[in-house]
C-alpha atoms as a PDB file:
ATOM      1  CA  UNK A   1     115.836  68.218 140.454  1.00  0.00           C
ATOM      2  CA  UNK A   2     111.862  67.579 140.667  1.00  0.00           C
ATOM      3  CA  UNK A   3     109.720  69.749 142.131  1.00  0.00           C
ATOM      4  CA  UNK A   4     109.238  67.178 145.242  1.00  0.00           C
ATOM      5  CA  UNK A   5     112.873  67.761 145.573  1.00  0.00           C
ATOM      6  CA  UNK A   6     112.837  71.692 145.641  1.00  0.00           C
ATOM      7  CA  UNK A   7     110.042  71.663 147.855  1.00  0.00           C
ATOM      8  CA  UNK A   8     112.197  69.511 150.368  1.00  0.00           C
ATOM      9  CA  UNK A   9     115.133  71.703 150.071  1.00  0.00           C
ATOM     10  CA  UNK A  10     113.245  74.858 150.527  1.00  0.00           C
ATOM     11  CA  UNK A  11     111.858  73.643 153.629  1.00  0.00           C
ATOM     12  CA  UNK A  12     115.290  72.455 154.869  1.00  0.00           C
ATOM     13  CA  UNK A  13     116.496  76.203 154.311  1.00  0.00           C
ATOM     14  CA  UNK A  14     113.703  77.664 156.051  1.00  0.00           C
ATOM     15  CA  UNK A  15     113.993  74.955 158.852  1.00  0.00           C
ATOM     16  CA  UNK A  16     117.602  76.805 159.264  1.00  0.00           C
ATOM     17  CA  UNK A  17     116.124  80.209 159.175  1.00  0.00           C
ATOM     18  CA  UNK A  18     113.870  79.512 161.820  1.00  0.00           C
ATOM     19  CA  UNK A  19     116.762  78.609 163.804  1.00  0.00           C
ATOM     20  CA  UNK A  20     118.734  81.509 163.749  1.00  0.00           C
ATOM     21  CA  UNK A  21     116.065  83.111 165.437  1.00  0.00           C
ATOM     22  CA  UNK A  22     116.415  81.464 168.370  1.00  0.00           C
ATOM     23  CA  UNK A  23     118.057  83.358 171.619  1.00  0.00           C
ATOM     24  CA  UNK A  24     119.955  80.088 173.156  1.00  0.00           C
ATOM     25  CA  UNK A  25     121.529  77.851 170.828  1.00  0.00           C
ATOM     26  CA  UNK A  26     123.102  74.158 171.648  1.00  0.00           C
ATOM     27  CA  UNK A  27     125.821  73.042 169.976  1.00  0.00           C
ATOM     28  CA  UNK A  28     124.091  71.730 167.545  1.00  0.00           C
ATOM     29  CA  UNK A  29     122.403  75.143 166.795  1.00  0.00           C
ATOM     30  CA  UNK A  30     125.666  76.933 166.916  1.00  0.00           C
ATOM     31  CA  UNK A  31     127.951  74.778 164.365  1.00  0.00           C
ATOM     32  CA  UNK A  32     125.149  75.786 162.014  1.00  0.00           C
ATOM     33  CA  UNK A  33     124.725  79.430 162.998  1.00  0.00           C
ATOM     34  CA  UNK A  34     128.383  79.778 162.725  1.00  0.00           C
ATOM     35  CA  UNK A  35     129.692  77.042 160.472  1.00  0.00           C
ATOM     36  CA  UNK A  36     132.486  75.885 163.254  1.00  0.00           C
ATOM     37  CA  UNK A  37     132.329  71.988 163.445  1.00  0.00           C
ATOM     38  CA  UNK A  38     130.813  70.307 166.679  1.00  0.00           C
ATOM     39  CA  UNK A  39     134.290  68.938 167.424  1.00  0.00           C
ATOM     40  CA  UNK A  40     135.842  72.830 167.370  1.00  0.00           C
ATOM     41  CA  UNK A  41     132.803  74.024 169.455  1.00  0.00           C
ATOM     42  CA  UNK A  42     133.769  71.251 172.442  1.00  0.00           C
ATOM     43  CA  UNK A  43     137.112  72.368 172.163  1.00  0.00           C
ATOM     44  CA  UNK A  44     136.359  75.996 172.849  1.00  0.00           C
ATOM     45  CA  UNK A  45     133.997  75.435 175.510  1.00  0.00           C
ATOM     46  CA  UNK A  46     136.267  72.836 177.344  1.00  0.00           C
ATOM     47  CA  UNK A  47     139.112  75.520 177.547  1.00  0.00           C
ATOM     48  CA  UNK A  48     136.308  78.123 178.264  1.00  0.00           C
ATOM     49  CA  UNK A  49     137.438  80.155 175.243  1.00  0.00           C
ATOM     50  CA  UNK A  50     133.827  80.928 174.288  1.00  0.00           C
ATOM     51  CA  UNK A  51     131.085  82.670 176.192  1.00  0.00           C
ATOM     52  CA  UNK A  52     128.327  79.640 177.338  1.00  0.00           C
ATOM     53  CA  UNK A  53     125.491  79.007 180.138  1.00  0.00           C
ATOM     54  CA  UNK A  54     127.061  78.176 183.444  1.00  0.00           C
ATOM     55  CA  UNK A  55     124.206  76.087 184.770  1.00  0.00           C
ATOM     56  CA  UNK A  56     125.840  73.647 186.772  1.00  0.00           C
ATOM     57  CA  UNK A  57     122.450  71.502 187.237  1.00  0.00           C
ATOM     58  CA  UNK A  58     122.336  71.258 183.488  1.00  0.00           C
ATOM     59  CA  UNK A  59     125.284  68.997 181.573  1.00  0.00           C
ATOM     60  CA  UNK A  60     124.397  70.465 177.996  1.00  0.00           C
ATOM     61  CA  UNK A  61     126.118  73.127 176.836  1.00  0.00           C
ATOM     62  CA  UNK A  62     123.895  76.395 175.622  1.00  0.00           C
ATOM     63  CA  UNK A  63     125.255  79.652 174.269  1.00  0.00           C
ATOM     64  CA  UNK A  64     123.142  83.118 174.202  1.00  0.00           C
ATOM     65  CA  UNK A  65     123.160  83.751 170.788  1.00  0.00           C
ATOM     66  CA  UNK A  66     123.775  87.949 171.429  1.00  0.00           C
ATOM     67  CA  UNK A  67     127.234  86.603 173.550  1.00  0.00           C
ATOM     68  CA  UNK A  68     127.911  84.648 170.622  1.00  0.00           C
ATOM     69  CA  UNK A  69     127.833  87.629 168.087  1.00  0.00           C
ATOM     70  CA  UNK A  70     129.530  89.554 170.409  1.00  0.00           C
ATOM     71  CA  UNK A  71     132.414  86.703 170.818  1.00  0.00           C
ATOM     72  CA  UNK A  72     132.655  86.347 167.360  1.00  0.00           C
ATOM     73  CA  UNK A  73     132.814  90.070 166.516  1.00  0.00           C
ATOM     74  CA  UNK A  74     136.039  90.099 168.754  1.00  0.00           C
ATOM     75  CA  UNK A  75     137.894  88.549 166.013  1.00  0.00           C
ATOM     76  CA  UNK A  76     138.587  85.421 168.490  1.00  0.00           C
ATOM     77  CA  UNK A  77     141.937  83.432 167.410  1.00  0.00           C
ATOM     78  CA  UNK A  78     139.873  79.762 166.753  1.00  0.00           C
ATOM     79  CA  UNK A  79     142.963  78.522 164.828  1.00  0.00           C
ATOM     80  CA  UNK A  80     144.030  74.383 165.749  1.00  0.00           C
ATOM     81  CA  UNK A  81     147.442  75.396 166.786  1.00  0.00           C
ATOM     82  CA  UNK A  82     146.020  78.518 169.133  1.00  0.00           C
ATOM     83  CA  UNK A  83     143.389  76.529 170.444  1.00  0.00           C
ATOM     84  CA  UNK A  84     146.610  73.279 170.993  1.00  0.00           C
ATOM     85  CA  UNK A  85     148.682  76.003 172.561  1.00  0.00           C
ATOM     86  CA  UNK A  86     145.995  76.929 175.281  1.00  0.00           C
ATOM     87  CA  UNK A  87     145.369  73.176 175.923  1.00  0.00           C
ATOM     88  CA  UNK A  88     148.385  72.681 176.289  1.00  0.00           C
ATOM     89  CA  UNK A  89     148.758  76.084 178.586  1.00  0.00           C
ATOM     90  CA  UNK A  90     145.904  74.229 180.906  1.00  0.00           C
ATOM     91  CA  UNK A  91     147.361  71.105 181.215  1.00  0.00           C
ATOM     92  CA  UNK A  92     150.766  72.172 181.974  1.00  0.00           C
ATOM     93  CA  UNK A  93     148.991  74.571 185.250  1.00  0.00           C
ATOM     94  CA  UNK A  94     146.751  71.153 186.077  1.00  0.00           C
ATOM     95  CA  UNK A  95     149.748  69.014 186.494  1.00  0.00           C
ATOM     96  CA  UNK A  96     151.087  68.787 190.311  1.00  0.00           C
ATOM     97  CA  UNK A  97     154.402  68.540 190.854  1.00  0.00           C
END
């Protein structure tokens, strides 16, 4: 690796520093604050399994990063087959019979 390289890389890591620092994260923020994948974040915040904004004027979603540490401190269940079984759990109270 050149030194151009490193320089580039460094940057990049402090770039991702900086951003932990923020208060509200998006969802971009928070798949790299907490290494969950965009696709897992929409997941959670479409069953409302993680704490998030409730601004109803604004269609992004933002998490408060102290919420977040809380959330994750509880030990939350974010397994595929928990988070398919609560899906499913809101679909089947949804459907009109």
């Amino acid at each position: 690796m050149n030194e151009q390289e490193n320089v580039v890389e460094l940057l990049q890591d402090i770039k991702t520093l900086l951003s932990q620092n923020k208060k509200i994260f998006n969802v971009e923020d928070l798949a790299q604050y907490t290494g969950l994948s965009k696709s897992k974040i929409y997941k959670l915040t479409q069953l409302r399994l993680i704490p998030m904004g409730n601004n109803k004027h604004i269609r992004q979603k933002f998490f408060n990063k102290d919420a977040i540490d809380a959330w994750l401190m509880g030990k939350p269940d974010l397994s595929d087959t928990y988070l398919e079984h609560e899906f499913n759990k809101q679909l089947l109270k949804k459907r009109k019979f």
